[in-house]
Protein backbone atom coordinates (compact mmCIF):
# COMPACT_ATOMS: atom_id res chain seq x y z
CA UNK A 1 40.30 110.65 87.59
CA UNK A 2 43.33 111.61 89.96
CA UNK A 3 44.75 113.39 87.91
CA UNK A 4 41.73 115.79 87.41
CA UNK A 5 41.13 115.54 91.34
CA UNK A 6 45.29 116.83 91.46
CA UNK A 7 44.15 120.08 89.36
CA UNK A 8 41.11 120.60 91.27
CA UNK A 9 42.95 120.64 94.32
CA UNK A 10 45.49 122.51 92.95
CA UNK A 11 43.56 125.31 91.06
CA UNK A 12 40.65 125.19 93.60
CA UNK A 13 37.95 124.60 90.71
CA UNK A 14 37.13 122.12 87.74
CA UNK A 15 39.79 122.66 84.72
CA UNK A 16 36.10 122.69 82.78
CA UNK A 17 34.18 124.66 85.83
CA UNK A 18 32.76 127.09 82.78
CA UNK A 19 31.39 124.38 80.63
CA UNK A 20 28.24 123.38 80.11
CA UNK A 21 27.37 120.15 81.30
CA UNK A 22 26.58 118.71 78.05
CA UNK A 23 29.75 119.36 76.93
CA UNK A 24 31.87 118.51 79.41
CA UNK A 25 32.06 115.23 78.60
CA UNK A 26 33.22 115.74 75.56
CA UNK A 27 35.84 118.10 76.86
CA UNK A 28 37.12 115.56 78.90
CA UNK A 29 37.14 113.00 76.08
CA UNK A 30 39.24 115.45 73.07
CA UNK A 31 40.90 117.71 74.80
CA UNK A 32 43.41 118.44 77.59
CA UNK A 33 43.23 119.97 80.65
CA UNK A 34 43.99 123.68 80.74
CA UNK A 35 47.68 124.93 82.12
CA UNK A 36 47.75 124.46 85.63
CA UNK A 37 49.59 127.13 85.30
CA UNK A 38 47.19 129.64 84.21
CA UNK A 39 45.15 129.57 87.05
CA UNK A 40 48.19 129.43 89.21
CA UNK A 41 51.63 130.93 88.39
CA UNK A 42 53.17 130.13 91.92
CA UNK A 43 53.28 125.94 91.43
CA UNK A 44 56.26 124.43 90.63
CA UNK A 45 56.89 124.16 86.73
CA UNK A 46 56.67 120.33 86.54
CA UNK A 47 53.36 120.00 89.01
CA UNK A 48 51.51 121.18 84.74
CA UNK A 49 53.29 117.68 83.48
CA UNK A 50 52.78 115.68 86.05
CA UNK A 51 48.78 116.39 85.59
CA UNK A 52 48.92 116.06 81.58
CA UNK A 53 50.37 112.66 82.32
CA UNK A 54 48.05 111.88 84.64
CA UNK A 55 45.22 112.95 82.30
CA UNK A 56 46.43 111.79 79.31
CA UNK A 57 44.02 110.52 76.83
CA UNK A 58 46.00 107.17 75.91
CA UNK A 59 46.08 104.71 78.39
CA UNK A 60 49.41 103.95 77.71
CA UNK A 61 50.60 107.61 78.21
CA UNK A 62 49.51 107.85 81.67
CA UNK A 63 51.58 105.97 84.44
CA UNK A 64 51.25 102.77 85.17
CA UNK A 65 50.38 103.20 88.38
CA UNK A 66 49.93 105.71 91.24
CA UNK A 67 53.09 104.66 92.73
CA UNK A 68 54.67 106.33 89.81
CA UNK A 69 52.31 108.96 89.95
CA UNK A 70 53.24 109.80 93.33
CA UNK A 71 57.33 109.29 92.55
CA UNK A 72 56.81 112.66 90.63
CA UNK A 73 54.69 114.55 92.44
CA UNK A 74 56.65 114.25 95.57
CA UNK A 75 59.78 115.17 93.27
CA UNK A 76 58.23 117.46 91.75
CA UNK A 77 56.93 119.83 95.07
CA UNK A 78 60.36 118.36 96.83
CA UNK A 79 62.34 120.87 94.15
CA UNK A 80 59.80 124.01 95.51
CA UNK A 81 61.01 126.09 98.47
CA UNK A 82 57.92 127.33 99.76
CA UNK A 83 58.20 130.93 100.59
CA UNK A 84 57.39 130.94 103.91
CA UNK A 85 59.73 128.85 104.76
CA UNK A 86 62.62 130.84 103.45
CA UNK A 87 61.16 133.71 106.03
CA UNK A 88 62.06 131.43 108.98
């Protein structure tokens, strides 16, 4: 579920926000979540696998716990220069 809550609040909408709500479940269940990426270009390239992880349909392919989780996030947005801070 956080993982899905990361690519809401990173896309600003549901990876499924088009579906309808009988099949969203079964989106959910078979497949993945769309590319981050596609919805926006301007997030760092690993934010997409961090979220897969997160979201991935075997238990034992997600991390083992949020600490983890949260370990590569914070690596992953660490290696971004935002651009307004390269205007300073």
């Amino acid at each position: 579920a956080l993982g899905v809550i990361l690519y809401e609040m990173f896309a600003g909408r549901h990876p499924f926000d088009e579906t309808p709500v009988g099949s969203l479940l079964i989106k959910h269940i078979q497949e993945l979540l769309p590319d981050i990426h596609e919805v926006r270009d301007d997030l760092p390239p690993g934010i997409g696998d961090v979220i897969q992880k997160a979201t991935a349909k075997a238990p034992s392919d997600r991390y083992s716990n949020v600490l983890a989780l949260v370990s590569d996030l914070k690596s992953t947005m660490s290696s971004a220069i935002p651009l307004w801070w390269c205007a300073k």
